[in-house]
Protein backbone atom coordinates (compact mmCIF):
# COMPACT_ATOMS: atom_id res chain seq x y z
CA UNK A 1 -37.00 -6.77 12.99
CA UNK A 2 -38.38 -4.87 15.95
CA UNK A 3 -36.63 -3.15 18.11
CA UNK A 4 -38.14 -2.19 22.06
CA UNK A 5 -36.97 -0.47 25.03
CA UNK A 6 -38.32 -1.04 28.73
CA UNK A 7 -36.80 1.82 30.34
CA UNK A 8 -35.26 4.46 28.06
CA UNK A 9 -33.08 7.01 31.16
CA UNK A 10 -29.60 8.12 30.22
CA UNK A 11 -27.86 4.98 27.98
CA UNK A 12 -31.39 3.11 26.94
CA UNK A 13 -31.72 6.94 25.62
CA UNK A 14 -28.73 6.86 23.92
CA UNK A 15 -29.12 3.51 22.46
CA UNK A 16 -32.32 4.74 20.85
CA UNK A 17 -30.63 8.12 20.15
CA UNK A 18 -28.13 6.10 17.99
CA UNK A 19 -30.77 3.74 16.44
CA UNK A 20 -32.79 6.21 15.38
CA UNK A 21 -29.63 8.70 14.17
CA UNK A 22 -28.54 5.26 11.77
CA UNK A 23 -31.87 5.58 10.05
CA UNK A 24 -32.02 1.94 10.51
CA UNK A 25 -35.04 1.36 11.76
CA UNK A 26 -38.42 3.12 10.79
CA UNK A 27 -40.10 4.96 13.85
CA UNK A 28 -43.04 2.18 13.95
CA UNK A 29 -40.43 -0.46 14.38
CA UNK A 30 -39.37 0.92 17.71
CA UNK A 31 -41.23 0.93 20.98
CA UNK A 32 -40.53 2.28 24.53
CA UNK A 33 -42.11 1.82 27.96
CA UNK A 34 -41.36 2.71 31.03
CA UNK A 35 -42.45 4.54 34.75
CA UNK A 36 -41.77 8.00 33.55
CA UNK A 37 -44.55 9.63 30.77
CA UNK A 38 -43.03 12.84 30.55
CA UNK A 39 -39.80 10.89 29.38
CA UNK A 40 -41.74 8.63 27.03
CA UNK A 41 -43.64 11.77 26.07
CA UNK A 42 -40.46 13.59 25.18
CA UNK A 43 -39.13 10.70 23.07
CA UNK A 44 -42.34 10.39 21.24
CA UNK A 45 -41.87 13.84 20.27
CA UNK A 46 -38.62 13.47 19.32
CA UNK A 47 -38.57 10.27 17.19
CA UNK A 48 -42.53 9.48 16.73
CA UNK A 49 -41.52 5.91 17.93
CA UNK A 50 -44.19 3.59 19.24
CA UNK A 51 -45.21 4.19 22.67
CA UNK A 52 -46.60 0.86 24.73
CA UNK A 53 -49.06 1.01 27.13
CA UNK A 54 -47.20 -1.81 29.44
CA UNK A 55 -43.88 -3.58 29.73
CA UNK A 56 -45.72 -6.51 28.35
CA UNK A 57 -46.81 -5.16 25.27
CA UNK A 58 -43.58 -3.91 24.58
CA UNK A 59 -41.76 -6.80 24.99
CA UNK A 60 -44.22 -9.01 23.04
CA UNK A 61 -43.90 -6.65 20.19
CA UNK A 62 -40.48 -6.38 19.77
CA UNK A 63 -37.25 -8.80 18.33
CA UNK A 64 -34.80 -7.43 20.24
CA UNK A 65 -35.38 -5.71 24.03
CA UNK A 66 -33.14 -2.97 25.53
CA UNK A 67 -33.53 -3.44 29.17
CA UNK A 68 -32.80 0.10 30.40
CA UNK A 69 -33.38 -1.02 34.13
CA UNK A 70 -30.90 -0.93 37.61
CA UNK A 71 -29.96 -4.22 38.46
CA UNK A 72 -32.40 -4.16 41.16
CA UNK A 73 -35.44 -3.54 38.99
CA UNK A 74 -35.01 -6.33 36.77
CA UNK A 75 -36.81 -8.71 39.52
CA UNK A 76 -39.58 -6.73 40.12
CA UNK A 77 -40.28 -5.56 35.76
CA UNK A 78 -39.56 -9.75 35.55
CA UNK A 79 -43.35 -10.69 36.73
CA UNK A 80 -44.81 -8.07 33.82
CA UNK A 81 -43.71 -10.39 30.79
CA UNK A 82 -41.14 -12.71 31.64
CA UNK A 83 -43.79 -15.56 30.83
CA UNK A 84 -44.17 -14.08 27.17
CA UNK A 85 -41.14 -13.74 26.46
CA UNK A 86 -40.57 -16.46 23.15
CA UNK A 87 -38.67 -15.57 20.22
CA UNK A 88 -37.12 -11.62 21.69
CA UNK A 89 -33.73 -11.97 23.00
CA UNK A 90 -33.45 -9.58 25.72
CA UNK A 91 -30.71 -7.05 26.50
CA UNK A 92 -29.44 -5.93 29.69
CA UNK A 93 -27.27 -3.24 30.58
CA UNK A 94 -27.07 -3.37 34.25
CA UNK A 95 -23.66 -4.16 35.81
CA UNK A 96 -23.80 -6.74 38.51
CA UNK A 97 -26.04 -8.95 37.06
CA UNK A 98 -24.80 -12.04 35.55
CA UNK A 99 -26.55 -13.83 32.42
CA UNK A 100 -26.89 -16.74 34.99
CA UNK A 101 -28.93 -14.23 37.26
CA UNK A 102 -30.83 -12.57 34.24
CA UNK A 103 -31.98 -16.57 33.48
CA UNK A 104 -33.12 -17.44 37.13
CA UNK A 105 -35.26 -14.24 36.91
CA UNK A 106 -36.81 -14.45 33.25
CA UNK A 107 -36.02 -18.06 32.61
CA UNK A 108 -34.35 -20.13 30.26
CA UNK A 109 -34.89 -17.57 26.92
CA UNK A 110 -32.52 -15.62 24.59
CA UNK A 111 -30.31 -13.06 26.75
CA UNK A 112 -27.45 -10.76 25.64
CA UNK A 113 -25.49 -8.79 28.58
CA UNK A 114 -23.72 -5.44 27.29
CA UNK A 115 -21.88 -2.36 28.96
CA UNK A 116 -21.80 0.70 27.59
CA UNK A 117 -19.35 3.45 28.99
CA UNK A 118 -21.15 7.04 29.52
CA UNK A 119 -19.33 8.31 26.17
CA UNK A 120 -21.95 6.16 24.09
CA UNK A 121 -23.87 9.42 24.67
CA UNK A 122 -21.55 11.13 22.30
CA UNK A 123 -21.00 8.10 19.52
CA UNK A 124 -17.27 7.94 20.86
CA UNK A 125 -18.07 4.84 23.31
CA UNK A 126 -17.43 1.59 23.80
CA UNK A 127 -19.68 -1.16 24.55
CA UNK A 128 -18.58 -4.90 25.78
CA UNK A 129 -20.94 -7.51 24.89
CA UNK A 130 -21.60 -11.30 25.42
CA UNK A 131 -24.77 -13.88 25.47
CA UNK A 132 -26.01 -16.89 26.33
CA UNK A 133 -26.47 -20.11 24.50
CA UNK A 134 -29.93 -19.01 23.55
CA UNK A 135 -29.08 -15.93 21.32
CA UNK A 136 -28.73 -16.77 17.35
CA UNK A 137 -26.12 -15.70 15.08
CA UNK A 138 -28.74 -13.10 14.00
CA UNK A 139 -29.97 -11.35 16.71
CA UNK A 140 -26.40 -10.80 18.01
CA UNK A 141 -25.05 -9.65 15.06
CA UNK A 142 -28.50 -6.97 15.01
CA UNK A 143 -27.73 -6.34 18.30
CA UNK A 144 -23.85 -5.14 17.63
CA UNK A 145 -24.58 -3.57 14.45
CA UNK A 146 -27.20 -1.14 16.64
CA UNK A 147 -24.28 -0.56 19.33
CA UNK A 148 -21.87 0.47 16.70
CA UNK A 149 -23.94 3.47 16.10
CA UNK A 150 -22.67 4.50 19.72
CA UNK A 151 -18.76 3.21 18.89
CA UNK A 152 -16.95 -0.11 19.05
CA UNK A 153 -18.24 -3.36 20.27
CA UNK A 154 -16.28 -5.27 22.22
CA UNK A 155 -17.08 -8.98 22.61
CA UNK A 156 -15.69 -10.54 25.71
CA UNK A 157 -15.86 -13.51 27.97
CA UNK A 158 -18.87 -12.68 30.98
CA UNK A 159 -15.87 -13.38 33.56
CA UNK A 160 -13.95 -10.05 32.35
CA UNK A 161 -17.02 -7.67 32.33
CA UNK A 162 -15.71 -6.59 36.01
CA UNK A 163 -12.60 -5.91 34.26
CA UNK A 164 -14.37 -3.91 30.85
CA UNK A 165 -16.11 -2.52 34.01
CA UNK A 166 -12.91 -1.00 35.61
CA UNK A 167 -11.40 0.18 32.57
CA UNK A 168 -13.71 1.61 30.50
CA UNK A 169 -17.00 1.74 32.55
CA UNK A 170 -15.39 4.15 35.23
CA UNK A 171 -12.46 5.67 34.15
CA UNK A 172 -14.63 8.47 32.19
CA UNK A 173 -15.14 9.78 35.65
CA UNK A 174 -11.17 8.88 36.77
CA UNK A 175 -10.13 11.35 33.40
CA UNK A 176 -12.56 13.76 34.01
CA UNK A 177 -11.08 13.88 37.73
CA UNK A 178 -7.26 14.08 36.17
CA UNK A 179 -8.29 16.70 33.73
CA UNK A 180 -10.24 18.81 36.52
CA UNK A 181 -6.86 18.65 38.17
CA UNK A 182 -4.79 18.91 35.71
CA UNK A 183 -6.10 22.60 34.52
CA UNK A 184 -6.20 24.29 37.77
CA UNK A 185 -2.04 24.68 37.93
CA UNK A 186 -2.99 26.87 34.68
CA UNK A 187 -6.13 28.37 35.89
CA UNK A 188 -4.40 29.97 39.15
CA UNK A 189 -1.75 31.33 36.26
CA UNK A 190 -4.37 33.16 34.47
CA UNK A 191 -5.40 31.41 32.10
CA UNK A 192 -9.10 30.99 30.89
CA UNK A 193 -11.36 28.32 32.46
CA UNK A 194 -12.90 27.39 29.24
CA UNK A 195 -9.49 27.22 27.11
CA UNK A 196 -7.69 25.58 29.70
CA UNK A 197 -10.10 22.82 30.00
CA UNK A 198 -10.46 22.65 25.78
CA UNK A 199 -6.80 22.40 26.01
CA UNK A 200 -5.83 19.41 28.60
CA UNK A 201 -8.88 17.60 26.96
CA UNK A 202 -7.51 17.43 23.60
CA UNK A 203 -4.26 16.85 25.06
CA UNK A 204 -5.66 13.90 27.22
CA UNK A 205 -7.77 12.98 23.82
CA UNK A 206 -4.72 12.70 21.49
CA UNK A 207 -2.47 11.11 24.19
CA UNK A 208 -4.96 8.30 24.41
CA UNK A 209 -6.00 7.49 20.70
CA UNK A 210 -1.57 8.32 20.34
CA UNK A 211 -0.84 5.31 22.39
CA UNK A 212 -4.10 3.17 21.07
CA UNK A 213 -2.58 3.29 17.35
CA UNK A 214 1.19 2.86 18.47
CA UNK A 215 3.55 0.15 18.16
CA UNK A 216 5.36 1.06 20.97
CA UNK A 217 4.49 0.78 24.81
CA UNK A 218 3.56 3.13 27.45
CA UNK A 219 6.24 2.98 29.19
CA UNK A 220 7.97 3.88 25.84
CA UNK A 221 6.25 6.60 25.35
CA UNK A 222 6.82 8.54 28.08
CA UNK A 223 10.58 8.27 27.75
CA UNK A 224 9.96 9.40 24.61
CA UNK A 225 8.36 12.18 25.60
CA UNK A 226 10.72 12.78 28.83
CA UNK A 227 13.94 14.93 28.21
CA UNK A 228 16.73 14.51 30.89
CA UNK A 229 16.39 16.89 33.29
CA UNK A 230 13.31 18.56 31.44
CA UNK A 231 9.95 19.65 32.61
CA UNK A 232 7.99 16.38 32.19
CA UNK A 233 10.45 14.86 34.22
CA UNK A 234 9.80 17.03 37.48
CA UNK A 235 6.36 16.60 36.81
CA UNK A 236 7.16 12.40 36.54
CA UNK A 237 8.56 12.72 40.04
CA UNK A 238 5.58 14.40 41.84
CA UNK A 239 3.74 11.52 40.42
CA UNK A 240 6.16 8.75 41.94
CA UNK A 241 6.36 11.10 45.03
CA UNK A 242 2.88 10.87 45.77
CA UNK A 243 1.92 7.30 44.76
CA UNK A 244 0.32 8.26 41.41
CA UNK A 245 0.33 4.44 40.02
CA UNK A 246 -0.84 2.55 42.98
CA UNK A 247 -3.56 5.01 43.48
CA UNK A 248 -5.30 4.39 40.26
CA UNK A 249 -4.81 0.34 40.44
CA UNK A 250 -6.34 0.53 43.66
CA UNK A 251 -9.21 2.58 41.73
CA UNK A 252 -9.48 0.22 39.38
CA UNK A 253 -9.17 -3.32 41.32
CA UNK A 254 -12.05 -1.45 43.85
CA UNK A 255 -14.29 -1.08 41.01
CA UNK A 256 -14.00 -4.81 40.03
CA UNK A 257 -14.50 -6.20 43.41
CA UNK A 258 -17.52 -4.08 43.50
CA UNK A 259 -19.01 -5.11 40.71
CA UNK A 260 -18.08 -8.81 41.83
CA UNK A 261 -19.74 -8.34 44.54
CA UNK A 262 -16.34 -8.35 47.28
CA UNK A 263 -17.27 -4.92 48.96
């Protein structure tokens, strides 16, 4: 089975990075294209894969097609080879674009819709998937097998990818935020930069894979973890104080109706 990629910038790069890292897939089983030759130039380099000359060939070549493309691109790459397209199933990666849109611009042929978060880059991602009647048993089970390289795979209805979207799509950047917070209490104490952000990241880290793995809930856990009249429970009331919880659901329901199209 070959694999291609028409546009390979951050995560069609990190797809391939974890393709080729699984030793899957043999170098000439793998082709790019795209707008940028110094980027195709530095993959080639990097991974001897298959270089196309067009979009077309690419496509035409391959089983299974990454489309590493913005959501507004995908009309105007659609007049290169959506004609040719047969037997690949093509994969898109662009939020806001629904498997019903991806079929009124390439037609009525095998599409998969994914979304990977930004820590794909790091094989500690996630990655929501669905497709559309066209897509066998086969090619969707090659398809997940290549995104598990990156982390899980989660399969879910097309209606809740604004939702995947919201928690796991953007809230990278809402924990980065926290954690960029967080340290600076302990910065203007003195200590280090560096070790205070290692520190609240691991913290943040094993807090989150903590309450993945437990039995108990959330709200459990921060009794738990919440001694009466204790520190954690000052900090607890600066939260309330300042409308910690609403804040982030109103983060969180504005990235959905974004990606829904409702702002």
């Amino acid at each position: 089975m070959r694999i291609g990629f028409v546009g390979v910038g951050n995560m069609g790069g990190a797809i391939l990075d974890g393709l080729m890292s699984s030793g899957a897939y043999q170098p000439k089983e793998v082709s790019i294209s795209g707008s940028n030759p110094n980027r195709l130039k530095e993959l080639k380099l990097k991974y001897d894969v298959v270089v196309s000359t067009s979009n077309l060939e690419c496509v035409t070549s391959s089983d299974i097609v990454f489309l590493g493309v913005k959501p507004d691109i995908h009309a105007v790459i659609a007049h290169e080879f959506k004609d040719e397209v047969k037997s690949s199933v093509l994969v898109s990666m662009a939020a806001k674009v629904s498997l019903q849109e991806l079929e009124r611009i390439y037609g009525r042929v095998a599409i998969v819709r994914i979304m990977p978060n930004l820590n794909v880059t790091i094989q500690e991602g996630i990655t929501a998937i669905c497709r559309n009647q066209y897509v066998s048993d086969e090619h969707y089970e090659a398809i997940q097998t290549i995104l598990q390289t990156l982390g899980e795979v989660v399969e879910i209805e097309e209606s809740l990818m604004s939702a995947f979207i919201g928690i796991a799509g953007s809230s990278p950047a809402f924990v980065f935020r926290f954690i960029d917070e967080l340290i600076k209490p302990a910065i203007a104490d003195g200590m280090d930069p560096k070790h205070a952000l290692h520190i609240a990241s691991v913290a943040v880290s094993g807090s989150a894979h903590y309450l993945d793995v437990s039995e108990e809930s959330a709200t459990q856990l921060i009794k738990n973890v919440s001694s009466p009249n204790g520190t954690t429970v000052e900090g607890l009331k600066m939260l309330d104080k300042y409308g910690f919880d609403e804040t982030i659901e109103k983060a969180v329901v504005a990235v959905m109706k974004k990606d829904k199209g409702e702002l």
